[in-house]
Protein backbone atom coordinates (compact mmCIF):
# COMPACT_ATOMS: atom_id res chain seq x y z
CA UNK A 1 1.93 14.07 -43.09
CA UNK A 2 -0.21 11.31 -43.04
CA UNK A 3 -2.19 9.99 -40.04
CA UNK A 4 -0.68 6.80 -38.34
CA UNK A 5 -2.94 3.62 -37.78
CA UNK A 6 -3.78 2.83 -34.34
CA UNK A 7 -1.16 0.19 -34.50
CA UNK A 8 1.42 2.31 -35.47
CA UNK A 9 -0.17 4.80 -32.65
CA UNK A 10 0.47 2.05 -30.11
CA UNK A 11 4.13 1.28 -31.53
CA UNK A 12 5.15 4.66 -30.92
CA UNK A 13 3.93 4.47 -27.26
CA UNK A 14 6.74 4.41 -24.34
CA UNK A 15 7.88 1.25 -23.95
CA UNK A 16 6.82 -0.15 -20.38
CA UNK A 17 9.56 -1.89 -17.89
CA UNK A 18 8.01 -4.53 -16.50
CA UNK A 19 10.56 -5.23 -13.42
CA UNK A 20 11.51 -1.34 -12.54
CA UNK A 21 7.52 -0.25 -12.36
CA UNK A 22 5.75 -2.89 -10.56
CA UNK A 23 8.56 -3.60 -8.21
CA UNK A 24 8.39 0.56 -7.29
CA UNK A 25 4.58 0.06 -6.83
CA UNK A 26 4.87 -2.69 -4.88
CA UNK A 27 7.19 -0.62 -2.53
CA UNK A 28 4.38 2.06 -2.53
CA UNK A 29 1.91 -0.04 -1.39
CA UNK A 30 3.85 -1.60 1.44
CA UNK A 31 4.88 1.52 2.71
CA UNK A 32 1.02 2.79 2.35
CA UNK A 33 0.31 -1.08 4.07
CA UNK A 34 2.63 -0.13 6.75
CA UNK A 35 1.38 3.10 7.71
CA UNK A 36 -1.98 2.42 7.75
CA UNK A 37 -1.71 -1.03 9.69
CA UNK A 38 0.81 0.67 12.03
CA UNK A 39 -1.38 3.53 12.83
CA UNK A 40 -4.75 2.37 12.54
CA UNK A 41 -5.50 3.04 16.50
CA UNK A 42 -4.29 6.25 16.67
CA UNK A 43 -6.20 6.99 12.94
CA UNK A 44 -9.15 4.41 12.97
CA UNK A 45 -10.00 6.36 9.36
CA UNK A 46 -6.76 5.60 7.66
CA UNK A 47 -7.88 2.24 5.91
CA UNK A 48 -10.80 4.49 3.96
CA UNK A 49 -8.31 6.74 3.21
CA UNK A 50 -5.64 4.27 1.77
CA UNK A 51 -8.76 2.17 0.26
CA UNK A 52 -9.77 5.24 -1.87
CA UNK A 53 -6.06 6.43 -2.37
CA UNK A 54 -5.02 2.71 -3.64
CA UNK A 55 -8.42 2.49 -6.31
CA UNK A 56 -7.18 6.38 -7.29
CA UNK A 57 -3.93 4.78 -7.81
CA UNK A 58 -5.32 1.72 -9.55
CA UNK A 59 -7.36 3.89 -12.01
CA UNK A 60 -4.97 6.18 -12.81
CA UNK A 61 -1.40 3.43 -13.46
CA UNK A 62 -4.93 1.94 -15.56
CA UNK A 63 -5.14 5.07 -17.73
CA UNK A 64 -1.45 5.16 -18.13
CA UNK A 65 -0.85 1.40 -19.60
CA UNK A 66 -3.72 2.26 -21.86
CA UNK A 67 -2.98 5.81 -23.31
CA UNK A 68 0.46 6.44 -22.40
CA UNK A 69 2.60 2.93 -22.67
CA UNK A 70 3.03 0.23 -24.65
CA UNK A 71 0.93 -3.24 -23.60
CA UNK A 72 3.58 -5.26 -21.06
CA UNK A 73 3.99 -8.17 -22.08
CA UNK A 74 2.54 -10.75 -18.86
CA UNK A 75 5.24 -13.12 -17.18
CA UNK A 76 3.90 -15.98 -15.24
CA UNK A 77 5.33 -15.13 -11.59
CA UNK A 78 5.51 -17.87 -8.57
CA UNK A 79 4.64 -15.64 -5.63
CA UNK A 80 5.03 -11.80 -4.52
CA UNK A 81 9.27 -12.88 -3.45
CA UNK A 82 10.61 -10.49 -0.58
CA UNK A 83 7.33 -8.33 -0.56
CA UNK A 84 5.76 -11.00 1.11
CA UNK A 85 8.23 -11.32 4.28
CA UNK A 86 8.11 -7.71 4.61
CA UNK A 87 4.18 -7.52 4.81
CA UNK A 88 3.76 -10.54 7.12
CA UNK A 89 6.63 -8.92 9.38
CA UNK A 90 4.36 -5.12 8.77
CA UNK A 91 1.28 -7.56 10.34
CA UNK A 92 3.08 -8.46 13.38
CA UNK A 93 4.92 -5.20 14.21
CA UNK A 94 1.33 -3.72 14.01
CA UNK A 95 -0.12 -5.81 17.13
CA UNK A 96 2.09 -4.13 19.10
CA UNK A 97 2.22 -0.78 17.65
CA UNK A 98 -1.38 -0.49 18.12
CA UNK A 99 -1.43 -1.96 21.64
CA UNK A 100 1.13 0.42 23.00
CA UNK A 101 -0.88 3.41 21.68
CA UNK A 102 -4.05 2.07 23.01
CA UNK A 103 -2.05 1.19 26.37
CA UNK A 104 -0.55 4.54 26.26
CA UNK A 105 -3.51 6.73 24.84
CA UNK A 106 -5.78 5.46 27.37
CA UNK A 107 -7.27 7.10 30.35
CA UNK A 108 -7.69 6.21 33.58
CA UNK A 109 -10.36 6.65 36.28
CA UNK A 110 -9.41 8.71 39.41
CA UNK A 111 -10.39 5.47 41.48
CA UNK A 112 -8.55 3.20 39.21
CA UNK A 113 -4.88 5.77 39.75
CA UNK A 114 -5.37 5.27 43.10
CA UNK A 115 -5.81 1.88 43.43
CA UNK A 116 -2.74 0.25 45.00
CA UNK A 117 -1.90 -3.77 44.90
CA UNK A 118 -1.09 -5.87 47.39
CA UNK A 119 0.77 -8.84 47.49
């Protein structure tokens, strides 16, 4: 048994798929995008929370393509493809979301409950 070179070390690594891996993180952190911008008035803390969880994340899927996979090879991509609608459609469902649990969270004044209008 001799030792292997760090090349040979680094050919023996898991081979990393490109397309299966990034597109399953990208679903992770739209779903984490979704619940935090969806749920930020009722949980004004969750964007620290899902700031530290996503550099966790970061650091960690860092130690893993150094020590544990092979080097991906980089592809030139246009633009984030279908992650992108669902984001900028997460943004807009979020104004409301958060104004109907403001609206609906919010108390009221005895003198404003019993204000009537009239017309």
């Amino acid at each position: 048994n001799k030792e292997l070179s760090s090349v040979e070390q680094q050919f023996a690594l898991d081979n990393f798929d490109t397309q299966i891996k990034l597109v399953k993180r990208y679903m992770r952190q739209t779903i984490m995008f979704g619940y935090i911008v969806l749920f930020v008035a009722a949980l004004p803390i969750a964007p620290l929370l899902g700031y530290i969880s996503n550099q966790l994340e970061t650091y960690f899927f860092g130690l893993s393509l150094l020590h544990l996979q092979k080097r991906p090879i980089g592809l030139g991509i246009q633009d984030i493809g279908a992650f992108q609608l669902c984001l900028e459609i997460l943004a807009s469902l979020a104004v409301i979301t958060n104004a109907a649990i403001v609206l609906f969270a919010m108390e009221t004044s005895d003198s404003e409950r019993n204000h009537t209008f009239t017309s």
